[in-house]
PDB file of N, CA and C in Angstrom:
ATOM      1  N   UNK A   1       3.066  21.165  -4.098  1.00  0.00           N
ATOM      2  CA  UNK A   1       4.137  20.468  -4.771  1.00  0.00           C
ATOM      3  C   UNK A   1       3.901  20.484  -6.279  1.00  0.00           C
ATOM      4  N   UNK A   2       4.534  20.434  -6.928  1.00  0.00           N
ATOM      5  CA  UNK A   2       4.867  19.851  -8.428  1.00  0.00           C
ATOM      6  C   UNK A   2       4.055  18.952  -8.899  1.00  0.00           C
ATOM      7  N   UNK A   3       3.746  19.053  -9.834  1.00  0.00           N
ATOM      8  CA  UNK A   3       3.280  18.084 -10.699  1.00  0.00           C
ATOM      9  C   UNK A   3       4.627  16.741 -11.081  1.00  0.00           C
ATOM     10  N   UNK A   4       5.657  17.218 -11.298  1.00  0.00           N
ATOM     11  CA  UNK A   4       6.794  16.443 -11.750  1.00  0.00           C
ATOM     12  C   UNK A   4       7.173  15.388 -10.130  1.00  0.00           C
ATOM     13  N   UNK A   5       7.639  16.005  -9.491  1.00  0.00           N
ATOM     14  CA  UNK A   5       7.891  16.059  -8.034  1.00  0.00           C
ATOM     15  C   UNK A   5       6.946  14.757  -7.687  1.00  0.00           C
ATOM     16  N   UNK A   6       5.978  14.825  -7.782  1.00  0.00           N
ATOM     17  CA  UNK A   6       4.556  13.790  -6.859  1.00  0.00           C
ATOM     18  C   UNK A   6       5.038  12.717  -8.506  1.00  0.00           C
ATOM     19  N   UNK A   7       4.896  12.658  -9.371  1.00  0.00           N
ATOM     20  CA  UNK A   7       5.617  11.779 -10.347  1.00  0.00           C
ATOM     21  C   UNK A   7       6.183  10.962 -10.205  1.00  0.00           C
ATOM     22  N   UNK A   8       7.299  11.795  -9.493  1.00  0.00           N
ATOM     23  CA  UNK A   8       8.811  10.876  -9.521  1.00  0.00           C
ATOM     24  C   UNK A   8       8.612   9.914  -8.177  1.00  0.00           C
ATOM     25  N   UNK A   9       7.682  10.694  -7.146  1.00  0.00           N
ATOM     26  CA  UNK A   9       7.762   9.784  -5.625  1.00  0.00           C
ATOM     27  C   UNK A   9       6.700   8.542  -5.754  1.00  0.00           C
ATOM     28  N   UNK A  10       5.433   8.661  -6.854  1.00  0.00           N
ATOM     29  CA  UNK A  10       4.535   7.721  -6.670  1.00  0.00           C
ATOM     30  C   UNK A  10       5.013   6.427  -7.026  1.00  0.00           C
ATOM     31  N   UNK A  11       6.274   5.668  -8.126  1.00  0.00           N
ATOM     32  CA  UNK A  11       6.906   4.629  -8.248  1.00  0.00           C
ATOM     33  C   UNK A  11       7.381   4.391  -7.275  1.00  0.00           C
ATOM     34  N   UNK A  12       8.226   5.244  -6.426  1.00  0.00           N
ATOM     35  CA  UNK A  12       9.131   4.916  -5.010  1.00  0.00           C
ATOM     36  C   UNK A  12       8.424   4.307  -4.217  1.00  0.00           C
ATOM     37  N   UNK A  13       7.317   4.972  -3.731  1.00  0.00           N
ATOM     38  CA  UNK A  13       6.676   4.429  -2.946  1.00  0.00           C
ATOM     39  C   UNK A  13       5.823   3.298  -2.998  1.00  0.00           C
ATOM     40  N   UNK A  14       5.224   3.182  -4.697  1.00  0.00           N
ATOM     41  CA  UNK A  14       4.692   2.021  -5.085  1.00  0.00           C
ATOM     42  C   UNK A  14       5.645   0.917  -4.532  1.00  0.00           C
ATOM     43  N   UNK A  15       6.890   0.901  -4.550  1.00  0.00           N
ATOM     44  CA  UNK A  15       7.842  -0.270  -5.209  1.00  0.00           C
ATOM     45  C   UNK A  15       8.078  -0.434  -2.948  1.00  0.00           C
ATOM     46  N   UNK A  16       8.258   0.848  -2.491  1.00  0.00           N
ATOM     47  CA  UNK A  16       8.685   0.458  -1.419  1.00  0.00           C
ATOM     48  C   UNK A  16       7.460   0.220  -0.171  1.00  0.00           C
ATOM     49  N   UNK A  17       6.089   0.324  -0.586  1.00  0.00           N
ATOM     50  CA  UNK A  17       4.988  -0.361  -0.119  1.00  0.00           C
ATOM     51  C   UNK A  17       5.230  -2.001  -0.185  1.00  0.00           C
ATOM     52  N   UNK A  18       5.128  -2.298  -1.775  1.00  0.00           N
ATOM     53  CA  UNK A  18       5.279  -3.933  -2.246  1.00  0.00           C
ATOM     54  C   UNK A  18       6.520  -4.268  -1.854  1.00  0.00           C
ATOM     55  N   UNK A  19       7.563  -3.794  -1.369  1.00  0.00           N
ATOM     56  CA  UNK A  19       8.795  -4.862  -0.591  1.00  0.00           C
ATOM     57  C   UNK A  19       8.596  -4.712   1.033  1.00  0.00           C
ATOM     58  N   UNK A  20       7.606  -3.190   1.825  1.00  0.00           N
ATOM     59  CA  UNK A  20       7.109  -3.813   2.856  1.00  0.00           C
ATOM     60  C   UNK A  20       6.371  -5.090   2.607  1.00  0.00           C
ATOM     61  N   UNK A  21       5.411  -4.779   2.461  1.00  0.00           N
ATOM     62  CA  UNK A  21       4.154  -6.216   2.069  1.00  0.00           C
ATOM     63  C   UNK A  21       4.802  -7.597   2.338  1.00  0.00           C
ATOM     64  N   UNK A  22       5.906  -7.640   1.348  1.00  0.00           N
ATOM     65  CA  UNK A  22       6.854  -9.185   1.285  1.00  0.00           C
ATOM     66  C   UNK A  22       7.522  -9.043   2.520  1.00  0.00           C
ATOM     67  N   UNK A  23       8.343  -8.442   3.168  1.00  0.00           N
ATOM     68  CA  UNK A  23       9.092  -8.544   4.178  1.00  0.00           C
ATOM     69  C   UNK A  23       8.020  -8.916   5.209  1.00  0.00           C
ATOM     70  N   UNK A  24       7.152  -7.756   5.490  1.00  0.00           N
ATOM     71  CA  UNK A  24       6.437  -8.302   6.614  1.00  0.00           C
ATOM     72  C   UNK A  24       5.574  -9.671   6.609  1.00  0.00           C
ATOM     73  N   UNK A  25       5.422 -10.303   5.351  1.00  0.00           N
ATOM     74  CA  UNK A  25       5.105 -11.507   5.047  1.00  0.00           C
ATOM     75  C   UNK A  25       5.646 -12.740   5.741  1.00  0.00           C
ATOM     76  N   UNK A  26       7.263 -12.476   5.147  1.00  0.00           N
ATOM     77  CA  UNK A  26       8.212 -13.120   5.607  1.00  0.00           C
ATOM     78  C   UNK A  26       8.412 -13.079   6.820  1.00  0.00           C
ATOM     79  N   UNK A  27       8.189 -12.112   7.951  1.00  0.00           N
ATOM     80  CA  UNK A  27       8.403 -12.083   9.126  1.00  0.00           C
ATOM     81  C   UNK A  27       7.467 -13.038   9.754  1.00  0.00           C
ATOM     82  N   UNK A  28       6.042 -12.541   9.641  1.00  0.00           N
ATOM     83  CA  UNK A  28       5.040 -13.419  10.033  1.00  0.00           C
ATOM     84  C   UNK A  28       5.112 -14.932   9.960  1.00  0.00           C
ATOM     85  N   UNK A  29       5.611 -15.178   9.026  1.00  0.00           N
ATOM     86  CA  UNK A  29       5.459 -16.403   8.971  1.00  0.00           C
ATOM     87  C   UNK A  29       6.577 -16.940   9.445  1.00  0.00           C
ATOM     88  N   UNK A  30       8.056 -16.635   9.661  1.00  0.00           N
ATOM     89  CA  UNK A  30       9.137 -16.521  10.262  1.00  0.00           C
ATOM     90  C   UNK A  30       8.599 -16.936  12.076  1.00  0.00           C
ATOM     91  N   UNK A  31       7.648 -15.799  12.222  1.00  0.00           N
ATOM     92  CA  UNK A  31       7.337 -15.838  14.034  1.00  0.00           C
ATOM     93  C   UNK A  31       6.514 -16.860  14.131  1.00  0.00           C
ATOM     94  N   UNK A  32       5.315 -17.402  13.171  1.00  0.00           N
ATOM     95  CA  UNK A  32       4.686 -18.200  13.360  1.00  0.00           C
ATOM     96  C   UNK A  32       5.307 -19.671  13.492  1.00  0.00           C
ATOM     97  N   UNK A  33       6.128 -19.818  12.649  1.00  0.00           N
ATOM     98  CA  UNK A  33       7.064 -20.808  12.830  1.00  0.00           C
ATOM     99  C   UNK A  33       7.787 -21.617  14.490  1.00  0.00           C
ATOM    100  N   UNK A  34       8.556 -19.851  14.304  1.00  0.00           N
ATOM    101  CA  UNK A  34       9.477 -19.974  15.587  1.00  0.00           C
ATOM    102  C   UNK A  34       7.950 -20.565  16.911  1.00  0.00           C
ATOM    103  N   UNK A  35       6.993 -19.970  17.216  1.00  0.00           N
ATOM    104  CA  UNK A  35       5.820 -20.269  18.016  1.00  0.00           C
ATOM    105  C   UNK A  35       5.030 -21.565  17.931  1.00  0.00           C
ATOM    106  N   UNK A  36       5.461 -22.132  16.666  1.00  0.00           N
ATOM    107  CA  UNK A  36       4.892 -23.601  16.822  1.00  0.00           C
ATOM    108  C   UNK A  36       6.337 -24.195  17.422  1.00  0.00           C
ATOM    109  N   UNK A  37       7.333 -24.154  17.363  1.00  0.00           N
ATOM    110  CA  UNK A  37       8.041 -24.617  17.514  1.00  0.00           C
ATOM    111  C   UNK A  37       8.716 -25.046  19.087  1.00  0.00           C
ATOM    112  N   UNK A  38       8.557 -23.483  19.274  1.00  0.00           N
ATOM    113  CA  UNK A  38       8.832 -23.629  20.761  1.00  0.00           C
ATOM    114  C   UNK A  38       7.034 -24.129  21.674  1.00  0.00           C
ATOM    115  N   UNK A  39       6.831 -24.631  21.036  1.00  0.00           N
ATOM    116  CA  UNK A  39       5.272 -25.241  21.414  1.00  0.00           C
ATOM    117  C   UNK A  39       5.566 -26.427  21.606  1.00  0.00           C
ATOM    118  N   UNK A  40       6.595 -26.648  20.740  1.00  0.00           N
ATOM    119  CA  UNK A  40       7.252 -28.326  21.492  1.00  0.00           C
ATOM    120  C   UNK A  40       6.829 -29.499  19.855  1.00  0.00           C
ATOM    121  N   UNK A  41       6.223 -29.220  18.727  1.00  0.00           N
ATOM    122  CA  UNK A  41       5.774 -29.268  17.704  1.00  0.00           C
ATOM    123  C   UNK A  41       6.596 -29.798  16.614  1.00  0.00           C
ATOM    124  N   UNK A  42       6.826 -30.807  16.216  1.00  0.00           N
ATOM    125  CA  UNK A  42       8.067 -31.707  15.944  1.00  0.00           C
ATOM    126  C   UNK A  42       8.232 -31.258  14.182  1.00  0.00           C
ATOM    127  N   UNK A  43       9.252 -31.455  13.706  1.00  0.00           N
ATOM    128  CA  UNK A  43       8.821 -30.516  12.296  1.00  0.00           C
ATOM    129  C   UNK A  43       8.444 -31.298  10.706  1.00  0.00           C
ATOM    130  N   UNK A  44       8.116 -32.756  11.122  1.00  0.00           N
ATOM    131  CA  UNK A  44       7.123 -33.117  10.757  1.00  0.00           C
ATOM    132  C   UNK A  44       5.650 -33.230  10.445  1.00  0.00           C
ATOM    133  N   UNK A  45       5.233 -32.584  11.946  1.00  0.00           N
ATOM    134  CA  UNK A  45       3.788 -31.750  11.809  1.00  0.00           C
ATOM    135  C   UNK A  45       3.873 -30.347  11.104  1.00  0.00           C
ATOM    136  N   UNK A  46       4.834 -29.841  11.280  1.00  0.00           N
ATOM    137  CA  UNK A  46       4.784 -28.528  10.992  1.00  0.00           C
ATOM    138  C   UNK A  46       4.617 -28.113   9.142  1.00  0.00           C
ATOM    139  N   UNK A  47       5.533 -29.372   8.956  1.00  0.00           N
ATOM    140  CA  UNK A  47       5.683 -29.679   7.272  1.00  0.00           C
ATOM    141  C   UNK A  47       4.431 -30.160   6.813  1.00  0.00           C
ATOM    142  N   UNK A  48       3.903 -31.060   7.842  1.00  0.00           N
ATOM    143  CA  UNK A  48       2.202 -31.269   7.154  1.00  0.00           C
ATOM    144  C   UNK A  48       1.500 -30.731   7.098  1.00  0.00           C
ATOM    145  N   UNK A  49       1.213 -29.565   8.345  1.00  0.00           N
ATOM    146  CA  UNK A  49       0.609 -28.102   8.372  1.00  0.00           C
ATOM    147  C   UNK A  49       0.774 -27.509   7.257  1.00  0.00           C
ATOM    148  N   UNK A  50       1.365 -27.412   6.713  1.00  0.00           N
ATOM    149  CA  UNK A  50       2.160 -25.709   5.205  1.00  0.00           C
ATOM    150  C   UNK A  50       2.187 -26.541   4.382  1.00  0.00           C
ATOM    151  N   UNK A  51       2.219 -28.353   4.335  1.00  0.00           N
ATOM    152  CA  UNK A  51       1.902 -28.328   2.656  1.00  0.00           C
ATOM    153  C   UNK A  51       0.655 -28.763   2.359  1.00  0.00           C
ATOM    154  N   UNK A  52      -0.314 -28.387   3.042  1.00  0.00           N
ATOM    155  CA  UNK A  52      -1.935 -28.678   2.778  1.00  0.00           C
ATOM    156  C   UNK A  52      -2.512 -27.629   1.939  1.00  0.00           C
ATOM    157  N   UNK A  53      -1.563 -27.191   1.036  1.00  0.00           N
ATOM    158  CA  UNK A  53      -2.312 -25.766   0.285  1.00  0.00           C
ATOM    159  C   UNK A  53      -3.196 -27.132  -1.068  1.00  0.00           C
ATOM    160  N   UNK A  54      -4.428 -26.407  -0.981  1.00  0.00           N
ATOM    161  CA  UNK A  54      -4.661 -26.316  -2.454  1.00  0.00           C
ATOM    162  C   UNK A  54      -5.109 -25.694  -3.219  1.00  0.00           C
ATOM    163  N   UNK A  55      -4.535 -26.101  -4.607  1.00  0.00           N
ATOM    164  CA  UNK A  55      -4.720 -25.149  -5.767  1.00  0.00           C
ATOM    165  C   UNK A  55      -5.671 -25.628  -6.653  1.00  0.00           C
ATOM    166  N   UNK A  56      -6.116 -24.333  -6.631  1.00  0.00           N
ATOM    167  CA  UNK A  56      -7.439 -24.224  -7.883  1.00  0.00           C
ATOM    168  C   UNK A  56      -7.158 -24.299  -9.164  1.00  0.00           C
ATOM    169  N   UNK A  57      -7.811 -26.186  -9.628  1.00  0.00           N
ATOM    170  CA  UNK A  57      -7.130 -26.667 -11.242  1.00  0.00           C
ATOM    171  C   UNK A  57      -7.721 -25.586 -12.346  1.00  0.00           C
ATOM    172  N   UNK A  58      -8.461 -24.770 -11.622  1.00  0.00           N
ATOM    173  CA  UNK A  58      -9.662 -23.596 -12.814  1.00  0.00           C
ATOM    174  C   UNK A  58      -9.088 -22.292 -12.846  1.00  0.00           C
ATOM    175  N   UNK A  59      -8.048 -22.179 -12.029  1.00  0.00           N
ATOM    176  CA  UNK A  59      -7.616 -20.457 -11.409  1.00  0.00           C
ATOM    177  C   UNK A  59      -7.906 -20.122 -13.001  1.00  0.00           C
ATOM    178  N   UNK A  60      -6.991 -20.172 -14.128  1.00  0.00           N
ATOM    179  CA  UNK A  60      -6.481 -19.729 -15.694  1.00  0.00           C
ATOM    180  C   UNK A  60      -8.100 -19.643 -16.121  1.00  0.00           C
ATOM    181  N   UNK A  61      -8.650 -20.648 -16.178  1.00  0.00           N
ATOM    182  CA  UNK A  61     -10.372 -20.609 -16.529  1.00  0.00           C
ATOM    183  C   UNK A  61     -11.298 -19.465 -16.080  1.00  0.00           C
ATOM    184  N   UNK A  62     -10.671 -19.044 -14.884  1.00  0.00           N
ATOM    185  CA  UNK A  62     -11.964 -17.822 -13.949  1.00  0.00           C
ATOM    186  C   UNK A  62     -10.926 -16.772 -14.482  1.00  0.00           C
ATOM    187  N   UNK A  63      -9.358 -16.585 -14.711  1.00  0.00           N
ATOM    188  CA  UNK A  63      -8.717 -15.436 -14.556  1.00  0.00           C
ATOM    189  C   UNK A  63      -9.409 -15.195 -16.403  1.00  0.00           C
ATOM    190  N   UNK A  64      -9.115 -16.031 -17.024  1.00  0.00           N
ATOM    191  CA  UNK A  64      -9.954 -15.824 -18.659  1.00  0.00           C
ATOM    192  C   UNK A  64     -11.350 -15.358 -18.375  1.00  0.00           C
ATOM    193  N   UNK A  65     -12.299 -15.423 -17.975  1.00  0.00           N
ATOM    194  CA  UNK A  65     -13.883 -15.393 -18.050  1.00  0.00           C
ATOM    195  C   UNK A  65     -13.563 -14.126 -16.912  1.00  0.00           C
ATOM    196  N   UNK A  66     -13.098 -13.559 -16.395  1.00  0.00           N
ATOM    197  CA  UNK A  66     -12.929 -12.254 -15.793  1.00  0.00           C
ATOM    198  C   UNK A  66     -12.168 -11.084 -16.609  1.00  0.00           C
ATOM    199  N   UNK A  67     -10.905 -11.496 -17.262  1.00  0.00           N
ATOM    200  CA  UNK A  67     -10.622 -10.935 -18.083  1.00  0.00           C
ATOM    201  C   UNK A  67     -11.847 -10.199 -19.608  1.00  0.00           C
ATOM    202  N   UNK A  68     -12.075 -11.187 -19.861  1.00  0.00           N
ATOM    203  CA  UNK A  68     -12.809 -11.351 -20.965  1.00  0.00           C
ATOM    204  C   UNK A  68     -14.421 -10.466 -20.728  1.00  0.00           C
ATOM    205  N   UNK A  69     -14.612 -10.395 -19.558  1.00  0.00           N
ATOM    206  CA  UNK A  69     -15.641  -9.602 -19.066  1.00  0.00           C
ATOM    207  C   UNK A  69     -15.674  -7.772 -18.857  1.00  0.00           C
ATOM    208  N   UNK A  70     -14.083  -7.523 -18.426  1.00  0.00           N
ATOM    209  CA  UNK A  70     -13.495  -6.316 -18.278  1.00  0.00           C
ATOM    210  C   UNK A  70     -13.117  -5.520 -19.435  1.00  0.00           C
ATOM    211  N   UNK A  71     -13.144  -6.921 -20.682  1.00  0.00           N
ATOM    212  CA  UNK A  71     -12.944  -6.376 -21.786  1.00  0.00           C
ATOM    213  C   UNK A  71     -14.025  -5.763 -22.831  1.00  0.00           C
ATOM    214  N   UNK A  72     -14.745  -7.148 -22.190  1.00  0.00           N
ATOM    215  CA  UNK A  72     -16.146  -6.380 -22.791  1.00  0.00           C
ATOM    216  C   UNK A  72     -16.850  -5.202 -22.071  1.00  0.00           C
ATOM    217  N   UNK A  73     -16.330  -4.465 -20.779  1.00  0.00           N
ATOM    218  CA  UNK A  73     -16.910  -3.643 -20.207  1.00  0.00           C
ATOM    219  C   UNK A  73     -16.112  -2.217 -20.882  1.00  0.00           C
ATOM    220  N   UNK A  74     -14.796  -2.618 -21.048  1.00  0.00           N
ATOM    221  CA  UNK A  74     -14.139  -1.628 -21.250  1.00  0.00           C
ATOM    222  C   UNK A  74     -14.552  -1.169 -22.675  1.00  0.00           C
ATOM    223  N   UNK A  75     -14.564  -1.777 -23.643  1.00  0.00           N
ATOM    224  CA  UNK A  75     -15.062  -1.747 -25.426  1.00  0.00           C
ATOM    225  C   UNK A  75     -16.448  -1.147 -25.341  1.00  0.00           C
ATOM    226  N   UNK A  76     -17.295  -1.793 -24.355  1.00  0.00           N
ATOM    227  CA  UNK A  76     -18.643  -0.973 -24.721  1.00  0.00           C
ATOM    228  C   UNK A  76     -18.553   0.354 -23.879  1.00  0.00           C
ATOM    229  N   UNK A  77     -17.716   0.496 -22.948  1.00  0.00           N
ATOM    230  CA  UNK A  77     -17.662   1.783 -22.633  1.00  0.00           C
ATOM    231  C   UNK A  77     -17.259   2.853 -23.543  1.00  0.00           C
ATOM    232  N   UNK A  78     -15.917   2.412 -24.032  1.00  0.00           N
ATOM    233  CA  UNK A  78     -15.619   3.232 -24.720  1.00  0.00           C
ATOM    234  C   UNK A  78     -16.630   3.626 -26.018  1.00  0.00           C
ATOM    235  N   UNK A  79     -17.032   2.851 -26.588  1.00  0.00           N
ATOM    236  CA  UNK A  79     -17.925   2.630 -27.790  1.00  0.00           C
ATOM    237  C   UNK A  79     -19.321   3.329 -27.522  1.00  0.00           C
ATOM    238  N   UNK A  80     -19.810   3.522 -25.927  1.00  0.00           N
ATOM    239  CA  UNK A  80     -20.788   4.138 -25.996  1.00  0.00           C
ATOM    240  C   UNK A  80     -20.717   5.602 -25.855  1.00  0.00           C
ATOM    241  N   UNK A  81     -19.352   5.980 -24.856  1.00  0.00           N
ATOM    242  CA  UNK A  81     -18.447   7.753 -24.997  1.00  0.00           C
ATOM    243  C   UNK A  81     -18.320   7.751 -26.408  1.00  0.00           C
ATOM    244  N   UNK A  82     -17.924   7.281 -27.479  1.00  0.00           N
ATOM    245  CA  UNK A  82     -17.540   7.801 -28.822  1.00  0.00           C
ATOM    246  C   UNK A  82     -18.951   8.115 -29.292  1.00  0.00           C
ATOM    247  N   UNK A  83     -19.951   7.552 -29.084  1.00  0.00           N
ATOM    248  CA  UNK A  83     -21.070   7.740 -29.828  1.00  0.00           C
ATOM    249  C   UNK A  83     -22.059   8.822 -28.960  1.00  0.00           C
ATOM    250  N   UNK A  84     -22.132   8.951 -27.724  1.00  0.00           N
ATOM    251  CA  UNK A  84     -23.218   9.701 -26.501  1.00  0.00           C
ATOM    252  C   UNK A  84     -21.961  10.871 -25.738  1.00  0.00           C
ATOM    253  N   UNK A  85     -20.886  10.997 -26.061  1.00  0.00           N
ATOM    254  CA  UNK A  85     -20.168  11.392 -25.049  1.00  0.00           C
ATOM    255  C   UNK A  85     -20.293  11.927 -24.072  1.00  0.00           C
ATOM    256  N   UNK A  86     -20.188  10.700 -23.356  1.00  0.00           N
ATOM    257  CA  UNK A  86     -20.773  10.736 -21.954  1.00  0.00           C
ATOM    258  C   UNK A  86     -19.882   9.948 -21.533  1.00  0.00           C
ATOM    259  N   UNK A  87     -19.077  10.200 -20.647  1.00  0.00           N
ATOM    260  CA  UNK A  87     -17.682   9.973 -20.084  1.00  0.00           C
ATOM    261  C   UNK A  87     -18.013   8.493 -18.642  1.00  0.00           C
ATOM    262  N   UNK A  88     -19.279   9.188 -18.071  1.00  0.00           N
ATOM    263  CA  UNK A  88     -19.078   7.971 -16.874  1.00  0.00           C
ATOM    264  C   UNK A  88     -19.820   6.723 -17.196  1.00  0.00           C
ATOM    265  N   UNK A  89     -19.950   6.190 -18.497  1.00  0.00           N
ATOM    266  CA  UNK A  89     -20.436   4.807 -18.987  1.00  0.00           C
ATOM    267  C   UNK A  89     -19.237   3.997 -18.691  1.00  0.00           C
ATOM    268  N   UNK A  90     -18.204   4.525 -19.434  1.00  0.00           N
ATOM    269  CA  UNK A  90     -16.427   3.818 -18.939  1.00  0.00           C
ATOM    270  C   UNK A  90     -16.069   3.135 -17.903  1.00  0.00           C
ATOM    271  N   UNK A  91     -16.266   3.755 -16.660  1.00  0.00           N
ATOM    272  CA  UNK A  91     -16.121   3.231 -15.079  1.00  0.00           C
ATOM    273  C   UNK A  91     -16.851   2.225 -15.279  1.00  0.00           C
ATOM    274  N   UNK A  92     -18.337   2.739 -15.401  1.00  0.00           N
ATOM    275  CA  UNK A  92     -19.542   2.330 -14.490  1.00  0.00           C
ATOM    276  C   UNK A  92     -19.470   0.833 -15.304  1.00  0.00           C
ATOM    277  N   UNK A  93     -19.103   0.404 -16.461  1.00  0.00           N
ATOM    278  CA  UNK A  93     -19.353  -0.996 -17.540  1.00  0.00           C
ATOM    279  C   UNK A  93     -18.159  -1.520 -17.253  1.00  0.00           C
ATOM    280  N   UNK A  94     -16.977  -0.928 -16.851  1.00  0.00           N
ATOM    281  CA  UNK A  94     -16.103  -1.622 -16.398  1.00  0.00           C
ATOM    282  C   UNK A  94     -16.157  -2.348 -15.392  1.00  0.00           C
ATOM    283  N   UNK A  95     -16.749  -1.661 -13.982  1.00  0.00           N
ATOM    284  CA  UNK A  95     -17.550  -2.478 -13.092  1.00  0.00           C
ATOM    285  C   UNK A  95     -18.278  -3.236 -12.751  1.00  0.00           C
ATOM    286  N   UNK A  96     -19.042  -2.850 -13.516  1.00  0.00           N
ATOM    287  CA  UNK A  96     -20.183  -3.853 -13.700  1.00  0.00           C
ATOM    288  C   UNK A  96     -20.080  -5.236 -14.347  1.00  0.00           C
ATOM    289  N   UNK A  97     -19.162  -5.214 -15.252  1.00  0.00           N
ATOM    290  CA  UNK A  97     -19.295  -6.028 -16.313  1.00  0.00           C
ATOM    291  C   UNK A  97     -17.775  -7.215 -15.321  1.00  0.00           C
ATOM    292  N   UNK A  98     -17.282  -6.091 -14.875  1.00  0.00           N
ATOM    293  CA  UNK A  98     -16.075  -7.325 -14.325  1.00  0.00           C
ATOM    294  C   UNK A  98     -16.929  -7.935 -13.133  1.00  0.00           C
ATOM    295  N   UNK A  99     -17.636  -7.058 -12.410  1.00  0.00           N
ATOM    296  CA  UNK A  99     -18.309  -8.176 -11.285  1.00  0.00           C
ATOM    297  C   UNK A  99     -19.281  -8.999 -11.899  1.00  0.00           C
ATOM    298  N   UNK A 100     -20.004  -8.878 -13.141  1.00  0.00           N
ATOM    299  CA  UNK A 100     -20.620 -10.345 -13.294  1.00  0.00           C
ATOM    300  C   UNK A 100     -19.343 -11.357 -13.948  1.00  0.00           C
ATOM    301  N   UNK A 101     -18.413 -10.637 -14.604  1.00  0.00           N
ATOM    302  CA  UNK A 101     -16.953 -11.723 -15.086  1.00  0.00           C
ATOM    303  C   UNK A 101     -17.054 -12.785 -13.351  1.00  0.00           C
ATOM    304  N   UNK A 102     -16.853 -11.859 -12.273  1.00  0.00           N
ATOM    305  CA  UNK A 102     -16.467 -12.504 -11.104  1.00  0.00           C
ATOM    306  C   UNK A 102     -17.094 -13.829 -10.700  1.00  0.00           C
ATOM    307  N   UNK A 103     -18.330 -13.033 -10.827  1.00  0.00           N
ATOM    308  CA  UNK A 103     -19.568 -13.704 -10.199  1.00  0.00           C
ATOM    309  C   UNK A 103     -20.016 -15.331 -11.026  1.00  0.00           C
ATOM    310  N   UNK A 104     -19.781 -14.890 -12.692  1.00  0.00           N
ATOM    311  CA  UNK A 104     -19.891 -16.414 -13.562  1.00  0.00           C
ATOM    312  C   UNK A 104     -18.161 -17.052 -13.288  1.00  0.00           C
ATOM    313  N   UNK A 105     -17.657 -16.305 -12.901  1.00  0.00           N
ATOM    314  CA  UNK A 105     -16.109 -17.381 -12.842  1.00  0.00           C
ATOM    315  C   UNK A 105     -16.494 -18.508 -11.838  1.00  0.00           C
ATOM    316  N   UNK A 106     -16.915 -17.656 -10.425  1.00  0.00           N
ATOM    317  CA  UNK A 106     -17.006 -18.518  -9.504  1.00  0.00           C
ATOM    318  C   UNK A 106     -18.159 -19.351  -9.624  1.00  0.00           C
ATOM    319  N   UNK A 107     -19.422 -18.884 -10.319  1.00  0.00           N
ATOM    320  CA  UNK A 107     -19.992 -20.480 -11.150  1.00  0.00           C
ATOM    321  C   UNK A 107     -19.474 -21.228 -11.776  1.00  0.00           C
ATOM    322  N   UNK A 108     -18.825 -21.332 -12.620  1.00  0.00           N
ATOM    323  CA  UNK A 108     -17.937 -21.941 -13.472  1.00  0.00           C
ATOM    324  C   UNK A 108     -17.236 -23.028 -12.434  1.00  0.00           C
ATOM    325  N   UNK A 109     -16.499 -22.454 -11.836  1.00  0.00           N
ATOM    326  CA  UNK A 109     -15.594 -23.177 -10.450  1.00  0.00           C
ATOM    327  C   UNK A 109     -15.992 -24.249 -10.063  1.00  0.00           C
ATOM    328  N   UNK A 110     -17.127 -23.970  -9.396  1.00  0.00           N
ATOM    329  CA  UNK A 110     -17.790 -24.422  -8.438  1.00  0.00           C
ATOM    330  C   UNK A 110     -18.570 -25.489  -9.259  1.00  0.00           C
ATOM    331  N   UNK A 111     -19.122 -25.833 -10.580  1.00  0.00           N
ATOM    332  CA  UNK A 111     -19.620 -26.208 -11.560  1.00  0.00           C
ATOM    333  C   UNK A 111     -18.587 -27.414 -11.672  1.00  0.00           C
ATOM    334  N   UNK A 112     -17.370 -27.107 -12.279  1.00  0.00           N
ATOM    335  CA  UNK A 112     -16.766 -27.621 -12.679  1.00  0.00           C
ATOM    336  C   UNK A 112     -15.844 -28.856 -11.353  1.00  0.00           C
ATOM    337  N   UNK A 113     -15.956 -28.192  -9.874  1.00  0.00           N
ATOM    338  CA  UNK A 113     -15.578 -28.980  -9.376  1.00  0.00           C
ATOM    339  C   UNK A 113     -16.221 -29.998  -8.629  1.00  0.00           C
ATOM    340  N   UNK A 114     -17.586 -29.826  -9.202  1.00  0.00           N
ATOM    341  CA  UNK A 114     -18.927 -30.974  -9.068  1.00  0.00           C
ATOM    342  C   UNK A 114     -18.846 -31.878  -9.755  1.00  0.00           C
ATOM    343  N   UNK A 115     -18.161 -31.329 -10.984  1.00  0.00           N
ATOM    344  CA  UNK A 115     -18.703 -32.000 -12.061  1.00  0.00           C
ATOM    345  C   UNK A 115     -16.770 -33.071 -12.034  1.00  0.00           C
ATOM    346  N   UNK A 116     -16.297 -32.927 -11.398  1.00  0.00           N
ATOM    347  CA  UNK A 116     -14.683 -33.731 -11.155  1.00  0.00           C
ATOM    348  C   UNK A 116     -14.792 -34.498  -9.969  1.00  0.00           C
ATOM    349  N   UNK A 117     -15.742 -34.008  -9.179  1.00  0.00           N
ATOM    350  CA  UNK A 117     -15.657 -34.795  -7.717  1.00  0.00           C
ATOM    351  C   UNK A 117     -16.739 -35.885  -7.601  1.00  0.00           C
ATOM    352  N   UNK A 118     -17.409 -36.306  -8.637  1.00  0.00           N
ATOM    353  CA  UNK A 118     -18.231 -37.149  -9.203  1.00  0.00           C
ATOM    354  C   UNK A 118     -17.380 -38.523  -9.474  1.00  0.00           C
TER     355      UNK A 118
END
């Protein structure tokens, strides 16, 4: 095939992967529904079931200190190809550097929700 050709189909399919994803989302949880229901499951429980989510008051805090890690992986990558050119520092500091971003976010987290539940 084409170079142009494989181009034009990789958005299509991007876009029509991510509206499977949601639909079949929606289904699932559609059947799960219908199955508590006909379980005999009054929809008072059902409403107390689905609104027990909780959210992480730190998500913005770990998504910053991950960010901020990828950035510094990405800058010294590049910075060490401009100077050694040597091409696979790029990946390899990008990786690296975002899994310790990961790894201190979820200290951070976990830190911080010690330090609230006090």
């Amino acid at each position: 095939m084409d170079k142009e050709v494989v181009a034009v189909f990789i958005p299509i399919i991007m876009f029509m992967v991510t509206g499977l994803v949601i639909v079949t989302s929606i289904f699932f949880r559609s059947k799960e529904r219908q199955l508590l229901i006909e379980k005999g499951i009054d929809a008072e429980t059902i409403k107390a079931l689905y609104n027990k989510k909780k959210i992480d008051s730190f998500i913005l805090a770990k998504i910053g200190i991950i960010l901020f890690f990828f950035g510094l992986g990405l800058g010294f990558g590049l910075m060490i190809e401009e100077y050694a050119n040597i091409e696979f520092w790029i990946p390899f500091l990008i990786f690296t550097s975002t899994g310790i971003g990961f790894f201190l976010a979820n200290l951070y987290g976990d830190f911080m929700k010690k330090k609230f539940e006090k």
